[in-house]
Protein backbone atom coordinates (compact mmCIF):
# COMPACT_ATOMS: atom_id res chain seq x y z
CA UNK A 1 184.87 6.65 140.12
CA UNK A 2 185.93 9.79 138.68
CA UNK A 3 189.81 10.11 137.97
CA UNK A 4 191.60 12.58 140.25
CA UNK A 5 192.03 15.74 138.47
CA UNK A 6 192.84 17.66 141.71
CA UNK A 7 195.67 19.53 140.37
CA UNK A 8 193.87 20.39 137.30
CA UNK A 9 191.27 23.02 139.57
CA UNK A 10 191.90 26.48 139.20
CA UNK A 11 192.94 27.16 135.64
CA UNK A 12 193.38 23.19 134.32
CA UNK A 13 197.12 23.46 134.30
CA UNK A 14 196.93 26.22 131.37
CA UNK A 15 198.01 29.84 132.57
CA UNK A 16 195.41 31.46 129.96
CA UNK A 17 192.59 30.04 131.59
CA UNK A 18 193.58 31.91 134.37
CA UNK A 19 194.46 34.92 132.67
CA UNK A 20 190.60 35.21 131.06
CA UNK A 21 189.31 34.65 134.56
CA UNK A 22 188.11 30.51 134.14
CA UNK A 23 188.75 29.14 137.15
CA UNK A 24 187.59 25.05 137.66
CA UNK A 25 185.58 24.41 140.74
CA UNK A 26 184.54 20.94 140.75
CA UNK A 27 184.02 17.51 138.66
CA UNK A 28 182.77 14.31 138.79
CA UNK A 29 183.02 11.04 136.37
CA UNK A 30 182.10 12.99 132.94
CA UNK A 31 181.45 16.52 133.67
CA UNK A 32 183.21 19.70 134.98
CA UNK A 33 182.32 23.34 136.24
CA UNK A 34 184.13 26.30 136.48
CA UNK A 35 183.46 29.83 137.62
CA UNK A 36 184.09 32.47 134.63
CA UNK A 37 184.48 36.23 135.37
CA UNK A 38 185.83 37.60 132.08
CA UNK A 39 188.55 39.54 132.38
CA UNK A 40 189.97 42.76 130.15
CA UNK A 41 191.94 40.14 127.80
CA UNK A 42 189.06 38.16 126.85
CA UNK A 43 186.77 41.26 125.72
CA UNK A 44 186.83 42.90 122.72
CA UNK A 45 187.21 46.79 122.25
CA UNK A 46 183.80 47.89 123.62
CA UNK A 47 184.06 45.72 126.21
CA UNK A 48 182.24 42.11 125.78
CA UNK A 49 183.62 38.90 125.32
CA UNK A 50 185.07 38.12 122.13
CA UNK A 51 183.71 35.22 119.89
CA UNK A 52 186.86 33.06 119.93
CA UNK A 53 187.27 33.43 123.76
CA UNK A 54 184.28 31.27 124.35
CA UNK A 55 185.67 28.50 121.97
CA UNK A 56 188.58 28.50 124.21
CA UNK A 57 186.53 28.36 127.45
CA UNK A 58 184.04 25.75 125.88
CA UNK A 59 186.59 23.08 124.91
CA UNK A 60 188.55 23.79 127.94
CA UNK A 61 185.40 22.51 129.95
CA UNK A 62 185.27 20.22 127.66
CA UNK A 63 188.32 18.86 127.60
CA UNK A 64 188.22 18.59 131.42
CA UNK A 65 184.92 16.68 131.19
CA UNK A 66 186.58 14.10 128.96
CA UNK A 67 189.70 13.34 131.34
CA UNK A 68 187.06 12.91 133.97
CA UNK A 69 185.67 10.15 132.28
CA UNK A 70 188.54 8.34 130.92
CA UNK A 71 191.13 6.07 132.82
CA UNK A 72 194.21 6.96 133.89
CA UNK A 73 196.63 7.01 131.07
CA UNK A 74 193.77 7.71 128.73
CA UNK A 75 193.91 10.52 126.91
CA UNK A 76 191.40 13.22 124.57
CA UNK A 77 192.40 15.51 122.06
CA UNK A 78 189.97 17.85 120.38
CA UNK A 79 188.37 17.29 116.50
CA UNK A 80 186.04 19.71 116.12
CA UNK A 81 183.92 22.47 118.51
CA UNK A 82 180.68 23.94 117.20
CA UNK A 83 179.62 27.01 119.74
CA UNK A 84 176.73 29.35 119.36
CA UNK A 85 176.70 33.04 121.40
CA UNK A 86 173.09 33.29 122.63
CA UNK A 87 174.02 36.92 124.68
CA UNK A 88 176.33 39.04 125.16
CA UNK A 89 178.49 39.06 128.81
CA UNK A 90 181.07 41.55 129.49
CA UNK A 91 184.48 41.74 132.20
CA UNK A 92 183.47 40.84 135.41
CA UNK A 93 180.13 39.23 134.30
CA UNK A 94 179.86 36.23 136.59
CA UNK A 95 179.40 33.38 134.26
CA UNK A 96 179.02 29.78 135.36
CA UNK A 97 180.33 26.74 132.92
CA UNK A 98 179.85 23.44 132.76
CA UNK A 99 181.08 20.70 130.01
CA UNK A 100 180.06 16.96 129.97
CA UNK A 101 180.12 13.90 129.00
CA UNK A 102 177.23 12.87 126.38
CA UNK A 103 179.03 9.77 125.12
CA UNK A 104 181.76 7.71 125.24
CA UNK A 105 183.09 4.92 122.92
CA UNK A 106 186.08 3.47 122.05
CA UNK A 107 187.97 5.91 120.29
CA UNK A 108 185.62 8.86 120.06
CA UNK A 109 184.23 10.79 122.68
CA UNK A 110 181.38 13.27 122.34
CA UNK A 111 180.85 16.29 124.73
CA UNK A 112 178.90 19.36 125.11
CA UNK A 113 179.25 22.95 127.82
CA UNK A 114 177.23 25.73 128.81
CA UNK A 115 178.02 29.27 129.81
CA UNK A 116 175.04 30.58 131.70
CA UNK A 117 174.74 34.15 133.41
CA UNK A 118 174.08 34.84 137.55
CA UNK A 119 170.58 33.93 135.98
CA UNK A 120 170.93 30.73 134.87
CA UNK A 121 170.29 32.24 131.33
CA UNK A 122 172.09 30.91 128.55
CA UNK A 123 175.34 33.17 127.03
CA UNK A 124 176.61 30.43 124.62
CA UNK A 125 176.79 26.69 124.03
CA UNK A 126 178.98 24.08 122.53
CA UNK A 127 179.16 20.53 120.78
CA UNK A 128 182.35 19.16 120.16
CA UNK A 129 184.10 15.41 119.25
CA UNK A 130 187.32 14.73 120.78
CA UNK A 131 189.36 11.95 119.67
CA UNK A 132 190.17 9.15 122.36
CA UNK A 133 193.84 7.32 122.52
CA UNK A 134 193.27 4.71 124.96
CA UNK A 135 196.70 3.65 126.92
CA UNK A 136 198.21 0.53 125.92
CA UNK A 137 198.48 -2.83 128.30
């Protein structure tokens, strides 16, 4: 059963989500989506979304997969993120994300996200390893 991460929709308790224009929609036990309309802030001068913003958006998803997968108390903290930009979206593109779960063990946890267009195309994609502290009895 999927812990309850209620509070966490809209922009996952972090302001700058918000302010990019991520907003989280729904999750389950592992994965997360979110609806993404880039704002002004996350574009560059000429208008499309900077390189680094989707870094932050991927291990945001990310992140949100994890704590959907671990037990309460558990927690995830980020080691690395590998993301590739496969097209170029702009403000007010709407994007669709999703992060999830590929594996969890005891300590490690590894995860991948999507951004896709209104198409279902592909705009960028990301790997990442998050370290896992486990709560203590």
């Amino acid at each position: 059963m999927p812990r309850n991460l209620d509070e966490a929709l809209g922009d996952g308790g972090m302001p700058l989500l918000a302010e990019l224009g991520l907003s989280f929609e729904r999750y389950g036990e592992g994965w997360a989506e979110a609806m993404w309309r880039p704002t002004a802030l996350a574009c560059n001068p000429l208008g499309t979304v900077h390189g680094g913003v989707y870094g932050v958006v991927h291990d945001a998803a990310m992140n949100f997969a994890a704590s959907s997968a671990l037990e309460r108390g558990d927690r995830a903290a980020t080691l690395d993120v590998a993301y590739q930009t496969i097209r170029p979206s702009s403000s007010g593109d709407p994007l669709a994300v999703r992060g999830e779960m590929v594996r969890l063990a005891t300590s490690v946890a590894y995860l991948e996200s999507t951004v896709r267009d209104a198409d279902q195309a592909l705009v960028s994609r990301a790997t990442a390893t998050f370290f896992v502290r486990r709560r203590t009895a």
